[in-house]
C-alpha atoms as a PDB file:
ATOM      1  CA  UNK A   1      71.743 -27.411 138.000  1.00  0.00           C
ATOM      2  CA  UNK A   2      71.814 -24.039 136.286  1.00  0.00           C
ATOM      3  CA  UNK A   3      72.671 -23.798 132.372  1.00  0.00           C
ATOM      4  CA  UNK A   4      75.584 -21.793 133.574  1.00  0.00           C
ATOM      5  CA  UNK A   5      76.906 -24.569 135.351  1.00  0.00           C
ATOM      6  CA  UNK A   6      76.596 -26.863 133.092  1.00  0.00           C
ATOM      7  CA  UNK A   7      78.618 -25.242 130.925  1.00  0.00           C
ATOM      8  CA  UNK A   8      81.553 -24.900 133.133  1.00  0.00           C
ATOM      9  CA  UNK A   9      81.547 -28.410 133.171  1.00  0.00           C
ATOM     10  CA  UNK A  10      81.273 -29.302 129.986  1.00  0.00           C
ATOM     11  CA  UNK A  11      84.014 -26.749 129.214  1.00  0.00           C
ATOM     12  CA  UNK A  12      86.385 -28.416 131.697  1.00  0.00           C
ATOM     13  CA  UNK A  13      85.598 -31.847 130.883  1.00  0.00           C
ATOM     14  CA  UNK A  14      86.777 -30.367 126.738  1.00  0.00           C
ATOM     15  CA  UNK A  15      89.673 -28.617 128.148  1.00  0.00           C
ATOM     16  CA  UNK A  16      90.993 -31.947 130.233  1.00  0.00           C
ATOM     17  CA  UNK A  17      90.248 -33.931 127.598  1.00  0.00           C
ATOM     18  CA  UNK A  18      92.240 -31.601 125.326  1.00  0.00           C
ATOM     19  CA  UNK A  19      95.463 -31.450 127.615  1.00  0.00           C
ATOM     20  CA  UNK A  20      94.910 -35.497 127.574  1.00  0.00           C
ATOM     21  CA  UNK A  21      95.077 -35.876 123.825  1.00  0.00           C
ATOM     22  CA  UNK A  22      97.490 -32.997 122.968  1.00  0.00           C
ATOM     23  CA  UNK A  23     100.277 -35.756 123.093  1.00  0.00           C
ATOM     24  CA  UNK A  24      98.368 -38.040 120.459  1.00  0.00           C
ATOM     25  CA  UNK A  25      97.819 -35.228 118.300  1.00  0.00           C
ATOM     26  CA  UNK A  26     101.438 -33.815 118.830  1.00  0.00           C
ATOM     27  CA  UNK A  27     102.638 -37.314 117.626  1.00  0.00           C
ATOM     28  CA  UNK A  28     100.417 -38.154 114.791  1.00  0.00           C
ATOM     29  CA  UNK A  29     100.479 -35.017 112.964  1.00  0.00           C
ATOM     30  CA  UNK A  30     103.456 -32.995 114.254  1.00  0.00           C
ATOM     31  CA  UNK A  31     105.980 -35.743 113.889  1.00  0.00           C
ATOM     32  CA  UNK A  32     107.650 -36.761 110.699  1.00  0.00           C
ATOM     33  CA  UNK A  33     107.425 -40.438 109.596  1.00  0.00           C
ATOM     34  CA  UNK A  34     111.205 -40.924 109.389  1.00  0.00           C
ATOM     35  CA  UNK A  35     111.565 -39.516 113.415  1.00  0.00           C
ATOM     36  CA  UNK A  36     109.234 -41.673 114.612  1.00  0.00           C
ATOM     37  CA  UNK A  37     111.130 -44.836 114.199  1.00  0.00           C
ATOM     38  CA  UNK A  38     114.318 -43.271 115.252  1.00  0.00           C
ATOM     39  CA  UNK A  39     112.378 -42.357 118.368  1.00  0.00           C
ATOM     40  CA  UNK A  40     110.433 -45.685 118.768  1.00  0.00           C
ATOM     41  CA  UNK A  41     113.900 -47.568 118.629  1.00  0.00           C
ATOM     42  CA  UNK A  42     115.906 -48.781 121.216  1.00  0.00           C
ATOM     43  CA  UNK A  43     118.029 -46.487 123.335  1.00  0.00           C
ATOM     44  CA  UNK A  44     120.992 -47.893 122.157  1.00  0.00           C
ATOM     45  CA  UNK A  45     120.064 -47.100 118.436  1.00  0.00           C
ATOM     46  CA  UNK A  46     119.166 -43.730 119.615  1.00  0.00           C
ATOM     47  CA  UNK A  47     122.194 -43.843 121.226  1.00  0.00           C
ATOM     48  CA  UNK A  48     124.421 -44.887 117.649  1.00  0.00           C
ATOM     49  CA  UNK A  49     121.823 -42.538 115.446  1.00  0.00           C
ATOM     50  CA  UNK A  50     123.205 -39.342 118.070  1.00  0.00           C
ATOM     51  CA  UNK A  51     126.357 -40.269 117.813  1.00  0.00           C
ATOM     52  CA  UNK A  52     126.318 -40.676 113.838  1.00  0.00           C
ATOM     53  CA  UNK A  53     124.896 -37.315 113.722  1.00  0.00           C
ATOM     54  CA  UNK A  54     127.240 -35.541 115.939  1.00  0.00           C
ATOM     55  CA  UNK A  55     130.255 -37.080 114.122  1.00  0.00           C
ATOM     56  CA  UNK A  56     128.602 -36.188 110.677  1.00  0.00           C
ATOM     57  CA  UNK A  57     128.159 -32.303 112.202  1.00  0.00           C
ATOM     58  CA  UNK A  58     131.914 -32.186 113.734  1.00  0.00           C
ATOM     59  CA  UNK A  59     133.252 -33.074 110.525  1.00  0.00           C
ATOM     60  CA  UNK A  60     131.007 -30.310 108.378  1.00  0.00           C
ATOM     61  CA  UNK A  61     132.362 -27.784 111.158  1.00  0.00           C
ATOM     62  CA  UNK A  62     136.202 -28.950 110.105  1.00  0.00           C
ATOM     63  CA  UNK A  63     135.514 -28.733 106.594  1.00  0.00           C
ATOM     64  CA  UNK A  64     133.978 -25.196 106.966  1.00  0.00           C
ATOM     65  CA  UNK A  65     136.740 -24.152 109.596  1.00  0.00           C
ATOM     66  CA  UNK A  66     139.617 -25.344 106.838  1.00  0.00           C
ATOM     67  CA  UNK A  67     138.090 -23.447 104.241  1.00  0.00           C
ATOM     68  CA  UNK A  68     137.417 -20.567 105.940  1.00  0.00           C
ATOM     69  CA  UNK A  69     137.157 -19.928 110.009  1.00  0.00           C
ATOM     70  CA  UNK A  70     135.683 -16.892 109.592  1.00  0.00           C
ATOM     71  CA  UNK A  71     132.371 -17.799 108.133  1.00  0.00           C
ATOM     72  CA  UNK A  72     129.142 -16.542 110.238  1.00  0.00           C
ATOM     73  CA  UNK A  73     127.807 -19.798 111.891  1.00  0.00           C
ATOM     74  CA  UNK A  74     124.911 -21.947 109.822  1.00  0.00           C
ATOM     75  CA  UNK A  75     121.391 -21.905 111.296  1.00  0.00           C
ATOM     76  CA  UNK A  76     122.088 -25.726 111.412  1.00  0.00           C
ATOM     77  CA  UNK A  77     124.536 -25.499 113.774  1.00  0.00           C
ATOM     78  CA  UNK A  78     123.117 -22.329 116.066  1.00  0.00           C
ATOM     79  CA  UNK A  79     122.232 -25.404 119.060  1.00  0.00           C
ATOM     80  CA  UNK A  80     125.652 -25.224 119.667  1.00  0.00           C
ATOM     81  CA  UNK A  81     125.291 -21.441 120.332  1.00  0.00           C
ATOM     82  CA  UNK A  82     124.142 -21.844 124.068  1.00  0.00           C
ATOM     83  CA  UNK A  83     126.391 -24.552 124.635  1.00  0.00           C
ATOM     84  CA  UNK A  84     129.618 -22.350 123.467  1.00  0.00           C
ATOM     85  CA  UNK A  85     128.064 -19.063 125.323  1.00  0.00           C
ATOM     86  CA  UNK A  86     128.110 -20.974 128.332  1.00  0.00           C
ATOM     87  CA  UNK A  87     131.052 -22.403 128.241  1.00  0.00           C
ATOM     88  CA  UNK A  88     133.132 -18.790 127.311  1.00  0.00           C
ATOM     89  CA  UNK A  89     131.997 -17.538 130.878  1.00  0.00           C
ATOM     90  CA  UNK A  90     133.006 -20.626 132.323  1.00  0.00           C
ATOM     91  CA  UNK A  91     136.247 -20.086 131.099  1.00  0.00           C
ATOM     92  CA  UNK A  92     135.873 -16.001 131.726  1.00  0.00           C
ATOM     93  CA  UNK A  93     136.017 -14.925 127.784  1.00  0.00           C
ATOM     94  CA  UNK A  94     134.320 -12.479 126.219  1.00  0.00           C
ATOM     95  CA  UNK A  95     131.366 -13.857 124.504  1.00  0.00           C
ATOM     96  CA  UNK A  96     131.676 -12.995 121.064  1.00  0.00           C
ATOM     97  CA  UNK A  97     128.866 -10.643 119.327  1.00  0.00           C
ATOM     98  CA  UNK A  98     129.033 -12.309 115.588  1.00  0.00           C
ATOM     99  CA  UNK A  99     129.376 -15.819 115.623  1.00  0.00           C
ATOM    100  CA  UNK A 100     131.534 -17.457 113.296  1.00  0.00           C
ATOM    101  CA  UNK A 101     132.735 -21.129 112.789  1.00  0.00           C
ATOM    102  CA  UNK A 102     136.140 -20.261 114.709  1.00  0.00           C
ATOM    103  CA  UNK A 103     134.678 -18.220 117.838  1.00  0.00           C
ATOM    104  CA  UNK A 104     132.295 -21.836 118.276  1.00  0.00           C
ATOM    105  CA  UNK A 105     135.473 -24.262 118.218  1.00  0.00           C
ATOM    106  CA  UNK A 106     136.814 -21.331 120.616  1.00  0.00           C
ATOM    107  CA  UNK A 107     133.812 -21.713 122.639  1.00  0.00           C
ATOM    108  CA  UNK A 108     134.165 -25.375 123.305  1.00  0.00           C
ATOM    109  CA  UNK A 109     137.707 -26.896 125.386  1.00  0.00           C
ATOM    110  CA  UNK A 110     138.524 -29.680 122.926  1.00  0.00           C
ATOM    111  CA  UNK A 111     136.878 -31.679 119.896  1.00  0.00           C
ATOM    112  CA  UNK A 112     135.617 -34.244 122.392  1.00  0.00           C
ATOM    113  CA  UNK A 113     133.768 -31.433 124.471  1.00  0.00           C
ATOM    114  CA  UNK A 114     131.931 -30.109 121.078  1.00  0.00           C
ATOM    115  CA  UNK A 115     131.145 -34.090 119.806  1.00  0.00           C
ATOM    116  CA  UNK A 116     129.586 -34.813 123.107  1.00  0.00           C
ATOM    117  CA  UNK A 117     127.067 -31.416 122.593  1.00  0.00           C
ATOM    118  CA  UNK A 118     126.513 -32.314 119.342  1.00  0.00           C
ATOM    119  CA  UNK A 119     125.469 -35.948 120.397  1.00  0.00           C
ATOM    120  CA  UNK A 120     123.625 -35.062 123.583  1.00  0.00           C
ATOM    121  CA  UNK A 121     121.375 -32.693 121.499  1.00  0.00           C
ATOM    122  CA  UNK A 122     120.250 -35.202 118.827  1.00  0.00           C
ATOM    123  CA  UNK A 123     119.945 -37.752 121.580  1.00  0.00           C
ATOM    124  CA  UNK A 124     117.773 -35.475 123.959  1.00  0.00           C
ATOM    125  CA  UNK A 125     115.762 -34.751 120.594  1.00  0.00           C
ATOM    126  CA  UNK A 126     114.960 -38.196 119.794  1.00  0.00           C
ATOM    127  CA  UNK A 127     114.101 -39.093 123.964  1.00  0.00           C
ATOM    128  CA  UNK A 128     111.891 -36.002 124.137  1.00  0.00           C
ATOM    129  CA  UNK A 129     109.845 -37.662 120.894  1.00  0.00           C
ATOM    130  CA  UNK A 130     109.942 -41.449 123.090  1.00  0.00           C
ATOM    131  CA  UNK A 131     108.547 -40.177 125.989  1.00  0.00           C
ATOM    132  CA  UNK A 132     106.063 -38.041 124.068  1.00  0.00           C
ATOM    133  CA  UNK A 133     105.334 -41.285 121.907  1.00  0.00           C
ATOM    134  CA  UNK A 134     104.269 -43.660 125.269  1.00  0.00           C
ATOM    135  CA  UNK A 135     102.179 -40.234 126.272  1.00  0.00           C
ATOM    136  CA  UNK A 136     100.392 -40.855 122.884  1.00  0.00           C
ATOM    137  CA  UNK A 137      97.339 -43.155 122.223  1.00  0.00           C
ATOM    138  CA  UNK A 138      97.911 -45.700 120.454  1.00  0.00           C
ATOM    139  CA  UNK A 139      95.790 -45.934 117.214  1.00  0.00           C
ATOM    140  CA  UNK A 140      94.342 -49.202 115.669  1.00  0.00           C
ATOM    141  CA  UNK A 141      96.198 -52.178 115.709  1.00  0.00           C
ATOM    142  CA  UNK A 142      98.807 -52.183 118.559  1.00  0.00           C
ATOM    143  CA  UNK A 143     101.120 -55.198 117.756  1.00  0.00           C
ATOM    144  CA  UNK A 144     104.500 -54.647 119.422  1.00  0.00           C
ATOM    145  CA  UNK A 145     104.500 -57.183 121.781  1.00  0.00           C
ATOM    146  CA  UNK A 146     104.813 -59.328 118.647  1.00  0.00           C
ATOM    147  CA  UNK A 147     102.930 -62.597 117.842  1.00  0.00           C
ATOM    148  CA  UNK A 148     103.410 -66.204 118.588  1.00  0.00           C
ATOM    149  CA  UNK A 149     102.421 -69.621 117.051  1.00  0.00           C
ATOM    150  CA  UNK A 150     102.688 -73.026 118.754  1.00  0.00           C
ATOM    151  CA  UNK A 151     102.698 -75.751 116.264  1.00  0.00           C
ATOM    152  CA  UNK A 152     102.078 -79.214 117.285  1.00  0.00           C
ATOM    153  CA  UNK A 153     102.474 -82.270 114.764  1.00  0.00           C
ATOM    154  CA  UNK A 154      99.727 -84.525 114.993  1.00  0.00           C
ATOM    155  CA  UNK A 155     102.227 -87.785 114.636  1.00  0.00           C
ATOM    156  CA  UNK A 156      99.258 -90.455 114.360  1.00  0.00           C
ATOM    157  CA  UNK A 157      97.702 -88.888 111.626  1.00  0.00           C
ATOM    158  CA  UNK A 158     100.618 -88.644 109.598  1.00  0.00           C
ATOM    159  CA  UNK A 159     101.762 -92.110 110.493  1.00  0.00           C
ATOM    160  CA  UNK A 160      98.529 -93.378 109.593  1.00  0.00           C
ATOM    161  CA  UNK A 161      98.446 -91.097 106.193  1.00  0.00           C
ATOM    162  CA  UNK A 162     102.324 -92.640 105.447  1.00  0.00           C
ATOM    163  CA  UNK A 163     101.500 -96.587 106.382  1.00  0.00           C
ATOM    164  CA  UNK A 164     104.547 -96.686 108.996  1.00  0.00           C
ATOM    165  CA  UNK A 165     106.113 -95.364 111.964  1.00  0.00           C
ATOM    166  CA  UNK A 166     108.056 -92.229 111.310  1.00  0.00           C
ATOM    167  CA  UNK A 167     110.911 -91.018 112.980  1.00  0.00           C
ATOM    168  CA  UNK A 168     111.474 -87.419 114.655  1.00  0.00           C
ATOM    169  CA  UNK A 169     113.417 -86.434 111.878  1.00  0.00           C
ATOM    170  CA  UNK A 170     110.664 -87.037 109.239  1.00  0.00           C
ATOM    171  CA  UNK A 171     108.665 -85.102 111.442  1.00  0.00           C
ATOM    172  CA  UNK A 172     110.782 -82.269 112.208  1.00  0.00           C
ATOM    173  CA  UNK A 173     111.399 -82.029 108.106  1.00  0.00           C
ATOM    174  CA  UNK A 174     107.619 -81.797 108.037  1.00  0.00           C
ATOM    175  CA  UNK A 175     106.839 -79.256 110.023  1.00  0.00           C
ATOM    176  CA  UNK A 176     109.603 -76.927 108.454  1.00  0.00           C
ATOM    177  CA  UNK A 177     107.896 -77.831 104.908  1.00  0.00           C
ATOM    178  CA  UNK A 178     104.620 -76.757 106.523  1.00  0.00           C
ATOM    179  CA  UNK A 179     106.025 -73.640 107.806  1.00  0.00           C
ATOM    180  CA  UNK A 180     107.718 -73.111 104.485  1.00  0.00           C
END
C-alpha cells in the first residue's frame, strides 16, 4: 500500500467515526442539564411538559394582546411566525409585513388552532432531543433498567438463634427490619 492510500483510509475511518459520535457529543455538551430529563422522560410527560408550555405561552400572548395588540411580536414567540404565514394563504390573506401580537392571533382560526402550534413545537423539541439521546453513547454507568434484590430468610437459622418455631409473621416483620 502506498502512503497516499493509507491516508485516505485513515481519513475515512476519522470522518465515519466522527459522523458516528457527533450525536454523543451533540448530547453531552450541546444539551442543557434541565432538557435532558424532560427529553429522557416518558412521552406522556413530554406530552403534559408541551402542553404546560403552550398554555403558559397562549396566556402571555392574551396578556400582551389586552394591553396592547399592536406590539411587534417577541423573539420568543417568532416559531409561531411560519405557522401563522402559512395559515394566512390558506385562508387567502395578505401576509402581513410587520408582525405584531394581533396580525399572529389573525394568523391562526381560533385559540385552539394557536395552543395546538404552540404545544406541537415544544413537543417536537423535546422528541428531536429523545431520539438524538438513544443516537448517543451512553457514558459510564448505564443503570436504567433499574436494579433488583431477592431476599430469602434463612428460617432455620433464625429459629435456631430464637429457641422456637416462628411463625410467617415474625418472619415477614424481620425481613422488613432488615430492609429497614
Amino acid at each position: 500500500m502506498k502512503k497516499r492510500s493509507r491516508l485516505v483510509i485513515v481519513l475515512l475511518v476519522v470522518l465515519m467515526c466522527g459522523y458516528f459520535l457527533y450525536p454523543t457529543f451533540k448530547w453531552y455538551g450541546g444539551v442543557p442539564e434541565s432538557t435532558k430529563e424532560l427529553a429522557t422522560g416518558s412521552n406522556v410527560q413530554i406530552k403534559e411538559y408541551s402542553r404546560g408550555q403552550a398554555s403558559r405561552d397562549l396566556r402571555a400572548l392574551k396578556e400582551l394582546v389586552a394591553k396592547d395588540p399592536l406590539t411587534t411580536l417577541p423573539s420568543e414567540y417568532g416559531y409561531l411566525k411560519d405557522v401563522a404565514k402559512a395559515n394566512y394563504k390558506a385562508m387567502k390573506k395578505p401576509v402581513p409585513k410587520t408582525w405584531t401580537i394581533e396580525a399572529l392571533f389573525g394568523g391562526f382560526y381560533n385559540e385552539q388552532d394557536l395552543f395546538d402550534s404552540c404545544e406541537e413545537y415544544y413537543r417536537t423539541e423535546l422528541l428531536e432531543l429523545k431520539n438524538l439521546s438513544t443516537k448517543a453513547l451512553q457514558l459510564g454507568l448505564d443503570l436504567r433498567g433499574g436494579m433488583s434484590i431477592l431476599l430469602e430468610a434463612d428460617v432455620a437459622a433464625y429459629e435456631a438463634k430464637k429457641g422456637a418455631s416462628v411463625s410467617s409473621a415474625e418472619v415477614t416483620a424481620a425481613i422488613k427490619q432488615d430492609i429497614e
